[in-house]
N, C-alpha and C. Protein backbone atom coordinates (compact mmCIF):
# COMPACT_ATOMS: atom_id res chain seq x y z
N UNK A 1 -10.22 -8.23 42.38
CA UNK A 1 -11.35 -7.91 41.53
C UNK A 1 -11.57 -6.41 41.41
N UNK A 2 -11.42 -5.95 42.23
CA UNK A 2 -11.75 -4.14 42.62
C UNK A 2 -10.50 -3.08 41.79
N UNK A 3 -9.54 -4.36 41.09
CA UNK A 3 -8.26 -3.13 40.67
C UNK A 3 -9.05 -2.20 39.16
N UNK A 4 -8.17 -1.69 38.46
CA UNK A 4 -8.40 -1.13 36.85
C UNK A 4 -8.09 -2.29 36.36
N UNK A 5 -9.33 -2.17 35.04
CA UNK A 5 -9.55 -3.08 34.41
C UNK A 5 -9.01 -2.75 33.22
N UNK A 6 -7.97 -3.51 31.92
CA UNK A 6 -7.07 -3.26 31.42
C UNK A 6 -8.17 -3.20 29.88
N UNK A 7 -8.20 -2.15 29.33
CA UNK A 7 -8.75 -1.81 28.17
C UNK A 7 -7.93 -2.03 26.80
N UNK A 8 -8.43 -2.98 25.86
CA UNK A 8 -7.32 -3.23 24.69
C UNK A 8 -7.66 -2.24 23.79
N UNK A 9 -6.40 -1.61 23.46
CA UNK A 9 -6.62 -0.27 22.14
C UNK A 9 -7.82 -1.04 21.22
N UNK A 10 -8.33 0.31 20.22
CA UNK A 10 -8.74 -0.29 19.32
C UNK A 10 -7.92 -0.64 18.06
N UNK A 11 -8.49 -1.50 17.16
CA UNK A 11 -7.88 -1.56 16.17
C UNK A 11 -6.84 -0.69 15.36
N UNK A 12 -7.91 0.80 15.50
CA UNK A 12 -7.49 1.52 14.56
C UNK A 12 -5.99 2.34 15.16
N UNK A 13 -6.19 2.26 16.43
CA UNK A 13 -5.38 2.72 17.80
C UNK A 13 -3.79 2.07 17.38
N UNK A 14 -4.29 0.46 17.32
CA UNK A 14 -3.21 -0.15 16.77
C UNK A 14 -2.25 -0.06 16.32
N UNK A 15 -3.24 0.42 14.90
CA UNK A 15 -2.94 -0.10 13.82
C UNK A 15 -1.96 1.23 13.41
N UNK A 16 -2.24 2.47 14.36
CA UNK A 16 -1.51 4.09 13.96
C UNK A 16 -0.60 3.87 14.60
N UNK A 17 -0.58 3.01 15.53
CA UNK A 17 0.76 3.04 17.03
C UNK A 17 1.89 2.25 15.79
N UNK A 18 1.13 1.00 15.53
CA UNK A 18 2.49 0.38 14.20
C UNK A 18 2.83 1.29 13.29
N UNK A 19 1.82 2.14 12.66
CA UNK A 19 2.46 2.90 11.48
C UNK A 19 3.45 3.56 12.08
N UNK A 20 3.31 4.27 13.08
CA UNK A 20 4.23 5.15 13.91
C UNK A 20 5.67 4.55 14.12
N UNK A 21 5.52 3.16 15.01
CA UNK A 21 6.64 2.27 15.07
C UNK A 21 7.70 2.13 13.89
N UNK A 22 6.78 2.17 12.46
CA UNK A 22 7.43 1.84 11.17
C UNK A 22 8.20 3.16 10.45
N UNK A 23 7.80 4.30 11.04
CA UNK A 23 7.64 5.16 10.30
C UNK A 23 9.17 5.84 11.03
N UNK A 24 9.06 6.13 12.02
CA UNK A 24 10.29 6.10 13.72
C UNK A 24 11.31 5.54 12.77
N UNK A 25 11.29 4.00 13.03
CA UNK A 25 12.53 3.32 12.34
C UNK A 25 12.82 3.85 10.79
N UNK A 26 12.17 4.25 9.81
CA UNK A 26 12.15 4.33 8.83
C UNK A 26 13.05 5.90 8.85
N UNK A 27 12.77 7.03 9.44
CA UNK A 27 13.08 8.53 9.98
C UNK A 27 14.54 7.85 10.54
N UNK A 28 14.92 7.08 11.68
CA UNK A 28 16.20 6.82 11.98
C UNK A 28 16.92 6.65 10.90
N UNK A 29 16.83 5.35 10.28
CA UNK A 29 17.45 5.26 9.12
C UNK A 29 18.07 6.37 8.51
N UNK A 30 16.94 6.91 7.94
CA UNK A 30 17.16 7.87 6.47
C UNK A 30 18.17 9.07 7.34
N UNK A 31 17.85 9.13 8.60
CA UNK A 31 18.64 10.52 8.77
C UNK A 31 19.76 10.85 10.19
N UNK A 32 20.00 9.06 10.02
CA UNK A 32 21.08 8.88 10.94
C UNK A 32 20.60 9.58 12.03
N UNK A 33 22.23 10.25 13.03
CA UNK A 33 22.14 10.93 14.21
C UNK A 33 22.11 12.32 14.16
N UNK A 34 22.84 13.10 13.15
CA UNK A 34 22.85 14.19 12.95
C UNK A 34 21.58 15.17 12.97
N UNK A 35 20.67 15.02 12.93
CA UNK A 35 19.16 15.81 13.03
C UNK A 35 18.70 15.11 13.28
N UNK A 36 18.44 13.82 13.91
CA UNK A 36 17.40 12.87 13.34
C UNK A 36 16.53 12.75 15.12
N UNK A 37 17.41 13.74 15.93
CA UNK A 37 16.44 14.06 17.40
C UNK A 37 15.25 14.95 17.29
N UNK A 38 15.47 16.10 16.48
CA UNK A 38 14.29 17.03 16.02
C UNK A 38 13.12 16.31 15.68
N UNK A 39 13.73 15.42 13.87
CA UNK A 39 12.94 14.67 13.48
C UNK A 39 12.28 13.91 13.96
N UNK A 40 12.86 12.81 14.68
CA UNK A 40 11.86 12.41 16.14
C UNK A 40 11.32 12.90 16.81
N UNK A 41 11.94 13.66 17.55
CA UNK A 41 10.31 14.47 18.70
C UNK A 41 8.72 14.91 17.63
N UNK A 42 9.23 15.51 16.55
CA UNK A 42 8.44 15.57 16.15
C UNK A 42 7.35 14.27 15.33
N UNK A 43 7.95 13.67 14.92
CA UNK A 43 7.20 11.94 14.71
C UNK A 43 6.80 11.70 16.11
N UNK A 44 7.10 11.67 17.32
CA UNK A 44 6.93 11.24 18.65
C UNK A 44 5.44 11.93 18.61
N UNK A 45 5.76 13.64 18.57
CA UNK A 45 4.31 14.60 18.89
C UNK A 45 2.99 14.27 17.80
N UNK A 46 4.03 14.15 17.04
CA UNK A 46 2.97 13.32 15.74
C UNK A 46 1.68 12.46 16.49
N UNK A 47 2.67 11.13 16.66
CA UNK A 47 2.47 10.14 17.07
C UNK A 47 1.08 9.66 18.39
N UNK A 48 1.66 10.73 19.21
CA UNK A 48 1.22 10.97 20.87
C UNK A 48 -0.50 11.77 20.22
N UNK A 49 -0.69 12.63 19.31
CA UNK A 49 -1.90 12.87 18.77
C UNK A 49 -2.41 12.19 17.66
N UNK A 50 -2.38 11.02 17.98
CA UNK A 50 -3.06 10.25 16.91
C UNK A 50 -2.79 10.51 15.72
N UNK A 51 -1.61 11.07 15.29
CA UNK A 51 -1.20 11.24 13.41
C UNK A 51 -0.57 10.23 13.18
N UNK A 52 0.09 9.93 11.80
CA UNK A 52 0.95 9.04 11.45
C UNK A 52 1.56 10.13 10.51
N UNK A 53 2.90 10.12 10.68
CA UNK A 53 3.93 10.89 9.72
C UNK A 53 4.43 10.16 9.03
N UNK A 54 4.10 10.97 7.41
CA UNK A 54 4.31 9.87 6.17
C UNK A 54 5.72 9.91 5.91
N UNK A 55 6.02 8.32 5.81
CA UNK A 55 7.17 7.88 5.52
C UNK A 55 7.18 7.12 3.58
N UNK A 56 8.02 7.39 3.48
CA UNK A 56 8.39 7.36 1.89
C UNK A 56 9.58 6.59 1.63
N UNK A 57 9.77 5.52 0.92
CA UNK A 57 11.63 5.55 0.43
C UNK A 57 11.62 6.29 -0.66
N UNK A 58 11.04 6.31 -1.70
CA UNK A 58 11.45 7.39 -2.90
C UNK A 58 11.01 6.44 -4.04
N UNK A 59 10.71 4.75 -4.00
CA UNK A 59 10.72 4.04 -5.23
C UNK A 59 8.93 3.86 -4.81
N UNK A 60 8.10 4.07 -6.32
CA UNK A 60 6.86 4.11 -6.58
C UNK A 60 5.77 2.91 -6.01
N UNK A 61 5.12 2.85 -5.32
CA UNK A 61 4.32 1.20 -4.81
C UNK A 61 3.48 1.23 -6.38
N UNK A 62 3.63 -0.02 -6.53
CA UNK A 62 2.42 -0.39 -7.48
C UNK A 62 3.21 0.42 -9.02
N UNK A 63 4.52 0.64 -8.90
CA UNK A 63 4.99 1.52 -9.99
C UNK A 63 4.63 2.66 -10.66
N UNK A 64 3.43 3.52 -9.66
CA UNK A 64 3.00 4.70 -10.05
C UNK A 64 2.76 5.71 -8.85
N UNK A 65 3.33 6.92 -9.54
CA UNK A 65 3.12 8.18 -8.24
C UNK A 65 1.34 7.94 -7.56
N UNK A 66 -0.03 7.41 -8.53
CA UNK A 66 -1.11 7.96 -7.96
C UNK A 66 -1.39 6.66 -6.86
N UNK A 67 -0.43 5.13 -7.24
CA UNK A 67 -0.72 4.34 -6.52
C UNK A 67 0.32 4.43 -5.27
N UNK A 68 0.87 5.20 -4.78
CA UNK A 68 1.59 5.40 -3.65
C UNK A 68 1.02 6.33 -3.42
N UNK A 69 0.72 7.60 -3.89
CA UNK A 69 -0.19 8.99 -3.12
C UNK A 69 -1.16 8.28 -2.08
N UNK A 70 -1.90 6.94 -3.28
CA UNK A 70 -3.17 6.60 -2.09
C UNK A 70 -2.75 5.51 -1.03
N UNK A 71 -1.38 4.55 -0.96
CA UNK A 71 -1.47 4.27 -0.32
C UNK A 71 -0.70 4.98 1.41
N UNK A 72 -0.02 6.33 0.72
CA UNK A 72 0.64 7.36 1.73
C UNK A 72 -1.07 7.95 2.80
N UNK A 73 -1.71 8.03 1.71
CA UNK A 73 -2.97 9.15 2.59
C UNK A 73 -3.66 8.36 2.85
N UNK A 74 -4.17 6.91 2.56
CA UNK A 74 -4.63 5.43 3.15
C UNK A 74 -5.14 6.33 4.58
N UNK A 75 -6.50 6.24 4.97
CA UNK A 75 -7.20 6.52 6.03
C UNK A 75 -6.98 7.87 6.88
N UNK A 76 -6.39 9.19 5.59
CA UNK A 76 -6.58 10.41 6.03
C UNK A 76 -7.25 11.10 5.01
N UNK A 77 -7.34 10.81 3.98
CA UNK A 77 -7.53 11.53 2.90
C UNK A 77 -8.07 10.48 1.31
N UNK A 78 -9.59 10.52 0.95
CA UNK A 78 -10.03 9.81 -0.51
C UNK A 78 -9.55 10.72 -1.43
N UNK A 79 -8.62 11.52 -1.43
CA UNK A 79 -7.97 12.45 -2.03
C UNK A 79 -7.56 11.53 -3.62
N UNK A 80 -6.41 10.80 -3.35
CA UNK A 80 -5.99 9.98 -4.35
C UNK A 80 -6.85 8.96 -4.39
N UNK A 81 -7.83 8.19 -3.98
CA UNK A 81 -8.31 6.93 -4.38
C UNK A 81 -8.73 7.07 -5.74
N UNK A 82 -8.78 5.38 -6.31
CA UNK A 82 -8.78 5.28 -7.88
C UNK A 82 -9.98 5.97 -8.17
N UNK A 83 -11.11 6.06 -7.10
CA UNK A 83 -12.46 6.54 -7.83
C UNK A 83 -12.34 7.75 -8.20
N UNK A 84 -11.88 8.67 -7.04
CA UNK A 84 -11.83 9.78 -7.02
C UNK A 84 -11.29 10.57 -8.15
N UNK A 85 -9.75 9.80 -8.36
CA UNK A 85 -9.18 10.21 -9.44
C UNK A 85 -9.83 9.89 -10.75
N UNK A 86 -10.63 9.20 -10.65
CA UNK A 86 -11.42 8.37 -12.24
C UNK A 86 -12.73 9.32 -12.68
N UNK A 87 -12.77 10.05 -11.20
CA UNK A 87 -14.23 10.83 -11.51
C UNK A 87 -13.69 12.27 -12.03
N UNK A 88 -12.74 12.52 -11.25
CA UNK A 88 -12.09 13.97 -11.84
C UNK A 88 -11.46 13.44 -12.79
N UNK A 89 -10.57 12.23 -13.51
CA UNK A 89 -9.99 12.84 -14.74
C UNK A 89 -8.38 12.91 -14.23
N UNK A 90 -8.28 12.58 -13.07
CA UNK A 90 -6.77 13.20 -12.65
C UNK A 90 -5.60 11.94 -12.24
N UNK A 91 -4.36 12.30 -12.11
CA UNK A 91 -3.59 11.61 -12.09
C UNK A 91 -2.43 12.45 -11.40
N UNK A 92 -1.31 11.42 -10.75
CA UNK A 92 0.01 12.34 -10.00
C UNK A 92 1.15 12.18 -10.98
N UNK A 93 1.36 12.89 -11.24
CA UNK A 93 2.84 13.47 -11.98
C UNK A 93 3.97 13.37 -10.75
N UNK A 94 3.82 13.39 -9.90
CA UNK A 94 5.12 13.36 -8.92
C UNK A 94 4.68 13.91 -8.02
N UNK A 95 5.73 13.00 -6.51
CA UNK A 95 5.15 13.26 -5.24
C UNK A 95 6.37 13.17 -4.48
N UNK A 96 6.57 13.91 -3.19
CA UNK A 96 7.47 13.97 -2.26
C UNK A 96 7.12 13.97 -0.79
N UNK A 97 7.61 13.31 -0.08
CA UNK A 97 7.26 13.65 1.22
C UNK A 97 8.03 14.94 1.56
N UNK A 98 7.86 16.08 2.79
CA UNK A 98 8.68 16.95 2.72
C UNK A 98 8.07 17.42 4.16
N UNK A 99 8.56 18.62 5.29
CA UNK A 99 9.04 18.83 6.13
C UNK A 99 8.37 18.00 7.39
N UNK A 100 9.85 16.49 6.94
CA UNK A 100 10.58 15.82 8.05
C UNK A 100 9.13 14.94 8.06
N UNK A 101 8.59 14.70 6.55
CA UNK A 101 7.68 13.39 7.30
C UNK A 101 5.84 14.19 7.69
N UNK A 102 5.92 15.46 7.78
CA UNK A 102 4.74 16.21 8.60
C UNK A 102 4.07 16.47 6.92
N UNK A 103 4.31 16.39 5.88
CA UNK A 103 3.23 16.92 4.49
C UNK A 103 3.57 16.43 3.36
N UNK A 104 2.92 16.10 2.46
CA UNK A 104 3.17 15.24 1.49
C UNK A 104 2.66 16.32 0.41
N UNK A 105 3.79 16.02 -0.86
CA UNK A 105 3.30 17.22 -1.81
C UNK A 105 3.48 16.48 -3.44
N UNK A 106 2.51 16.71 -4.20
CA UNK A 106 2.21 16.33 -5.64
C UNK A 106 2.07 17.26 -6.52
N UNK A 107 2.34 16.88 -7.39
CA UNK A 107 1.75 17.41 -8.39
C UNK A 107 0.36 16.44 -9.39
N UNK A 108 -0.16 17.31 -9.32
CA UNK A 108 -1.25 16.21 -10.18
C UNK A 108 -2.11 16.81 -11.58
N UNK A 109 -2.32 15.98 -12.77
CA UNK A 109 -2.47 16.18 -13.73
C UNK A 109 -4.27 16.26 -13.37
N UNK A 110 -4.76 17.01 -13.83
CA UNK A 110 -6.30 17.40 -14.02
C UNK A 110 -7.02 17.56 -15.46
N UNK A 111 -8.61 16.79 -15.28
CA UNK A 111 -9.29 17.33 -16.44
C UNK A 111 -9.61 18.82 -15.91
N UNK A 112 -9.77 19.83 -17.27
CA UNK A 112 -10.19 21.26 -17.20
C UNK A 112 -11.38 20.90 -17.41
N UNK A 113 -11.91 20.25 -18.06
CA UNK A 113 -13.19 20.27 -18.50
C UNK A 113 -13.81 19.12 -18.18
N UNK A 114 -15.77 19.04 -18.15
CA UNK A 114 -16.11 17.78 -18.00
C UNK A 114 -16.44 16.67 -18.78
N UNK A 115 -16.01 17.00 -20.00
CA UNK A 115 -15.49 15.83 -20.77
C UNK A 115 -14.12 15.23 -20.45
N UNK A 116 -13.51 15.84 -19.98
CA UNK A 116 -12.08 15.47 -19.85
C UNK A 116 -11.02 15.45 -21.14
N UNK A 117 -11.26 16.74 -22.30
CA UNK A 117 -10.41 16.78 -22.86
C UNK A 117 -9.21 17.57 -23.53
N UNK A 118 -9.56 18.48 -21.88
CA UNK A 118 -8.53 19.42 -21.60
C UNK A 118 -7.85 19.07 -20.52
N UNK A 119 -6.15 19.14 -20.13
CA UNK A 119 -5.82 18.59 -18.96
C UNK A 119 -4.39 19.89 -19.37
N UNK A 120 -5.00 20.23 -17.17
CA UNK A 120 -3.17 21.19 -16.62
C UNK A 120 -2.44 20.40 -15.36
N UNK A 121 -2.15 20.94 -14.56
CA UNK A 121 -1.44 20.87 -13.33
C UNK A 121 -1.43 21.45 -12.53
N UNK A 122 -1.79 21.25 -11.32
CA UNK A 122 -1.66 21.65 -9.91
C UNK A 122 -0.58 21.10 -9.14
N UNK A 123 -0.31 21.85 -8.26
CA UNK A 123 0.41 21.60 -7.10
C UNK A 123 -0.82 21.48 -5.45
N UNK A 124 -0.47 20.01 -5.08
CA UNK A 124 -1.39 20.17 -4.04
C UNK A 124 -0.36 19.38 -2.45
N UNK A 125 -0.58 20.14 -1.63
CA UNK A 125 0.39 19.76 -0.36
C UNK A 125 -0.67 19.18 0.61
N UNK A 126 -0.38 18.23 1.77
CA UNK A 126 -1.62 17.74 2.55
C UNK A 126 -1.12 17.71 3.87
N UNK A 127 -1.25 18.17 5.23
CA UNK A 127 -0.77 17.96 6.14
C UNK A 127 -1.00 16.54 6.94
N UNK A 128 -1.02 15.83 8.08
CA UNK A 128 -1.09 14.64 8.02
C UNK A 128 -2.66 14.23 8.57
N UNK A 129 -3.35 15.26 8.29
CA UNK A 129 -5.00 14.82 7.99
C UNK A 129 -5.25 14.40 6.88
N UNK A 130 -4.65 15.01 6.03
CA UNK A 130 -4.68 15.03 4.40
C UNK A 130 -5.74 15.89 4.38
N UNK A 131 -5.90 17.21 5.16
CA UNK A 131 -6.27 18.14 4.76
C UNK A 131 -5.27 19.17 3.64
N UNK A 132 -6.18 19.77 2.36
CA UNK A 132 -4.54 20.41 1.55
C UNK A 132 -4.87 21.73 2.37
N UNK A 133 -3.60 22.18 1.78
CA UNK A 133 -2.67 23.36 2.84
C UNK A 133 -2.34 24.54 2.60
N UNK A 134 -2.25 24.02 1.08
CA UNK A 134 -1.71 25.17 0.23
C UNK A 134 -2.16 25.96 -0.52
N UNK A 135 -2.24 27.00 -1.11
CA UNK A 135 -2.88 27.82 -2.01
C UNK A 135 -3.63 26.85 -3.30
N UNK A 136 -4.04 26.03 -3.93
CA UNK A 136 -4.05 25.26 -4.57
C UNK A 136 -4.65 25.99 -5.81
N UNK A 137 -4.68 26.04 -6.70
CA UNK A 137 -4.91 26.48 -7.75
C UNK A 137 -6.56 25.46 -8.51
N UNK A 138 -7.35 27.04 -8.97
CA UNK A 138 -8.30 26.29 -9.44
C UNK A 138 -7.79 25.56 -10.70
N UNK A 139 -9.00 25.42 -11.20
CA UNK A 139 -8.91 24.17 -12.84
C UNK A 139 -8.65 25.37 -13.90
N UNK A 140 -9.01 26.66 -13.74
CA UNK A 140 -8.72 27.45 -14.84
C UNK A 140 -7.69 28.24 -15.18
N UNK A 141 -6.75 28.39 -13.40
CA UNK A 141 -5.93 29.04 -13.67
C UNK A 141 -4.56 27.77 -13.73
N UNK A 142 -4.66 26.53 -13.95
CA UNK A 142 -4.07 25.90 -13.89
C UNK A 142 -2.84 25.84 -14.68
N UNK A 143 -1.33 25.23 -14.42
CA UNK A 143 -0.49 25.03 -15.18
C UNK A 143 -0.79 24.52 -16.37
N UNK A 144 -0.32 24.74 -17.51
CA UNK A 144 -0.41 24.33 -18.76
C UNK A 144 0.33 22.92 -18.98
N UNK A 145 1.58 23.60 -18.39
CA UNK A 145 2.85 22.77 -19.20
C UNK A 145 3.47 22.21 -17.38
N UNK A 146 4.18 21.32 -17.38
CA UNK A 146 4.51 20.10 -16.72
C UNK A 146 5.80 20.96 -15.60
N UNK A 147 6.59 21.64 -17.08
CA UNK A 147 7.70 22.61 -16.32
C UNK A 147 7.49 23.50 -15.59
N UNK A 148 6.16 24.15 -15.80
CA UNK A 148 5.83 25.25 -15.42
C UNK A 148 5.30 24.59 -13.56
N UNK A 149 4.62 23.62 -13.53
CA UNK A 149 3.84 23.32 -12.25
C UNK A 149 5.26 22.75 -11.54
N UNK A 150 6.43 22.06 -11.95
CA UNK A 150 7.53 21.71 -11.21
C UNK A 150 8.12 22.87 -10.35
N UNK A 151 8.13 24.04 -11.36
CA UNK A 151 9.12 25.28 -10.51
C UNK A 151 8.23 25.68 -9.70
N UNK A 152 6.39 25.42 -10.03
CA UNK A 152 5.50 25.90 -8.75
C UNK A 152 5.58 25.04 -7.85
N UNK A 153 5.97 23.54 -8.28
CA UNK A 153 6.16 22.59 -7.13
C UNK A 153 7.12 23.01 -5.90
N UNK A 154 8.61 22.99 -6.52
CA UNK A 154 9.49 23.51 -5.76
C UNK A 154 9.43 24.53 -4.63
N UNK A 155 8.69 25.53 -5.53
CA UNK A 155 8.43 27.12 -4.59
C UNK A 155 7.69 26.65 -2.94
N UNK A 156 6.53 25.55 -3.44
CA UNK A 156 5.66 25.10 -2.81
C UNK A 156 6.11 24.48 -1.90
N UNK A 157 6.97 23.40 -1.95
CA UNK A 157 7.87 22.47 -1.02
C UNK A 157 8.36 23.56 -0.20
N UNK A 158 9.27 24.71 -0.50
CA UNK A 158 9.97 25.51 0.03
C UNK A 158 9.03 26.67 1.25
N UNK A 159 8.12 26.79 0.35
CA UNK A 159 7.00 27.26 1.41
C UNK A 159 6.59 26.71 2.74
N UNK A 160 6.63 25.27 2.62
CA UNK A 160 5.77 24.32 3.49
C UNK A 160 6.89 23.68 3.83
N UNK A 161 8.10 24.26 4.41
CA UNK A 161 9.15 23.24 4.95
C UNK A 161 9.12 23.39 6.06
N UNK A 162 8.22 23.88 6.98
CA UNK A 162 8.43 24.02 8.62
C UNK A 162 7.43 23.03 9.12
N UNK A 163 8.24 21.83 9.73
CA UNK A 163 7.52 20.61 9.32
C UNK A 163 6.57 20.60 11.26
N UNK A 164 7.68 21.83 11.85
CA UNK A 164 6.71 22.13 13.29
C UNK A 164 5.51 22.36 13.02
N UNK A 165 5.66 23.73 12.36
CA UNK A 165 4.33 24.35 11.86
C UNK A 165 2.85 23.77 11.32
N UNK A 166 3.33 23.04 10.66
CA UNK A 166 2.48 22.27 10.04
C UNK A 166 1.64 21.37 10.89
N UNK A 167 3.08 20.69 11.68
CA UNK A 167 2.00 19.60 12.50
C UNK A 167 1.07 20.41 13.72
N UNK A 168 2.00 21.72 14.41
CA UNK A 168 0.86 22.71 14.92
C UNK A 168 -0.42 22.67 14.70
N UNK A 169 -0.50 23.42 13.26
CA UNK A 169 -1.51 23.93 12.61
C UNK A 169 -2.88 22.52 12.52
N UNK A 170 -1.38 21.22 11.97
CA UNK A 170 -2.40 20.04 11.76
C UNK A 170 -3.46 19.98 13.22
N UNK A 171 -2.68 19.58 14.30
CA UNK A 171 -3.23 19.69 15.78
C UNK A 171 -4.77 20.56 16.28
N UNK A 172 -4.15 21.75 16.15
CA UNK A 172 -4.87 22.66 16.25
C UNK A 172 -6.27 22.74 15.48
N UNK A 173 -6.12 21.84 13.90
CA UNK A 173 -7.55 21.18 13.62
C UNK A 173 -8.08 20.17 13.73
N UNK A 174 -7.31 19.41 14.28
CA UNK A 174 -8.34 18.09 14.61
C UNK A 174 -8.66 18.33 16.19
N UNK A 175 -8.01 19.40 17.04
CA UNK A 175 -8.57 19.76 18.15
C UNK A 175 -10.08 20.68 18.15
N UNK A 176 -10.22 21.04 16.80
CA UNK A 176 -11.34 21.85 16.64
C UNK A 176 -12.33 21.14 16.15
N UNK A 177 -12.13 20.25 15.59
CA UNK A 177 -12.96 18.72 14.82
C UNK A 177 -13.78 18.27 15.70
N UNK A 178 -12.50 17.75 17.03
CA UNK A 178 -13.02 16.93 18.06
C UNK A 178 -13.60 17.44 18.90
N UNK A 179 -13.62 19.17 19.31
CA UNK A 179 -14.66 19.53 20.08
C UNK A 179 -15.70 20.01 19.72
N UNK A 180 -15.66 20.01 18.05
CA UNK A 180 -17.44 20.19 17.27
C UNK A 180 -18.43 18.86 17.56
N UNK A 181 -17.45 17.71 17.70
CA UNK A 181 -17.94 16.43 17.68
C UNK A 181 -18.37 16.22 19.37
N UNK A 182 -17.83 16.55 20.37
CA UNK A 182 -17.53 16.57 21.67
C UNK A 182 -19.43 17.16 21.77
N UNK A 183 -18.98 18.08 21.12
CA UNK A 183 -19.94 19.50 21.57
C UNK A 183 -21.57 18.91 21.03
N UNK A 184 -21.78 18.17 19.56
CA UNK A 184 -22.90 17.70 19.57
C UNK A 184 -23.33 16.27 19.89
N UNK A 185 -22.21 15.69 21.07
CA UNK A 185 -22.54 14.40 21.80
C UNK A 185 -23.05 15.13 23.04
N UNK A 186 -22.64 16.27 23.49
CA UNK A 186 -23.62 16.49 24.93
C UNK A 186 -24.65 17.24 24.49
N UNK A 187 -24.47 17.51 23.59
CA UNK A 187 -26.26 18.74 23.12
C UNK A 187 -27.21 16.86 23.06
N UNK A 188 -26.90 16.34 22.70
CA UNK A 188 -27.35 14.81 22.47
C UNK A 188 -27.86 14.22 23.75
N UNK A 189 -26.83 14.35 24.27
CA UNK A 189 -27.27 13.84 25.54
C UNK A 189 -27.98 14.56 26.48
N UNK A 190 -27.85 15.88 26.44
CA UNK A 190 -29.07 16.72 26.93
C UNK A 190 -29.91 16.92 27.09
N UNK A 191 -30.19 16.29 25.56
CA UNK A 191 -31.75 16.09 25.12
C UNK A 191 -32.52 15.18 25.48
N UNK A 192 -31.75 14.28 25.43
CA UNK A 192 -32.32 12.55 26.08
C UNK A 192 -32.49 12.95 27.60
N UNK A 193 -31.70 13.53 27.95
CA UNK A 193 -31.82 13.49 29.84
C UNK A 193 -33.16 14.61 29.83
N UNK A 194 -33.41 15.54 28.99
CA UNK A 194 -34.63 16.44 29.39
C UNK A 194 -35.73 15.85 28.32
N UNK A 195 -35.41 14.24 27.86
CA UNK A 195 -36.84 14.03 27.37
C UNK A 195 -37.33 14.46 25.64
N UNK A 196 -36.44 15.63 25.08
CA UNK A 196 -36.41 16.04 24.24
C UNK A 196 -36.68 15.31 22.88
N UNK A 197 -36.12 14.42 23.15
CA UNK A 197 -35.76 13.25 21.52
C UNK A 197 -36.80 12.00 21.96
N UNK A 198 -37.27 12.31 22.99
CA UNK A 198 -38.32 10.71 22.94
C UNK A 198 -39.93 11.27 22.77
């Protein structure tokens, strides 16, 4: 009776440990033996901090770039959800996963205006918070033309290929998240123990 008592993950705990599982096998696959140890440790470090590194085959879910954007950022980012996109006006022109699984990068079509009957292009990159990353361009200085946001796409991918870095950087903010959150559960509890809040 007196041993540790065995705690079941939560759901959500789960449910990232499978994405991870899926995502592992999915990274073997695509990139054999030849690199594919890097690529792992890093899905592993991913993994071990609660991320999920987006895995992609390349063919569209739902037959559209904006219905795979949302189901890639699915519980990091309302970035792509249908509302979101329905309220701005916007849509994905094309999407890639890119360094090794750690950032996902689009291009996406935008209203300029709030009627919605001006539309450019951005380039937007997300690390695996689906926080974006990148310089992103407002609505005014936006691409015009389709060609023009591809060669900014490219540049962009090429920018954001250090797929260490990224997940670093990712780390390093949800470590700052969690001790803003940390930090106003004991001011909380402080208060209650000196009486404060009753």
């Amino acid at each position: 009776m007196g041993g540790a008592q065995h705690v079941q993950p939560s759901y959500r705990t789960q449910l990232a440990r499978m994405r991870c599982r899926v995502a592992g096998a999915a990274v073997r696959r695509a990139v054999g033996t030849r690199n594919g140890g890097a690529v792992m440790r890093l899905h592993d470090i991913a993994c071990a901090a609660g991320l999920t590194p987006y895995e992609w085959s390349g063919s569209y879910c739902g037959r559209t770039p904006a219905a795979t954007a949302e189901r890639l950022t699915d519980g990091k980012t309302h970035y792509y959800s249908a509302s979101t996109r329905r309220f701005h006006g916007a849509s994905v022109s094309k999407l890639r996963v890119i360094a090794d699984g750690m950032a996902l990068a689009a291009i996406e079509r935008v209203s300029l205006d709030m009627n919605h009957t001006r539309k450019g292009y951005r380039v937007v990159i997300h690390d695996l918070t689906g926080t974006v990353i990148n310089d992103r361009l407002g609505l005014d200085p936006a691409h015009k033309g389709l060609a023009a946001a591809q060669r900014d796409f490219e540049a962009q991918c090429e920018k954001h290929s250090d797929g260490a870095a990224i997940l670093r950087e990712a780390i390093a903010n949800e470590t700052r998240t969690h001790k803003r959150a940390l930090d106003a559960l004991i001011t909380a509890a402080q208060k209650l123990r000196e009486g404060e809040a009753l």
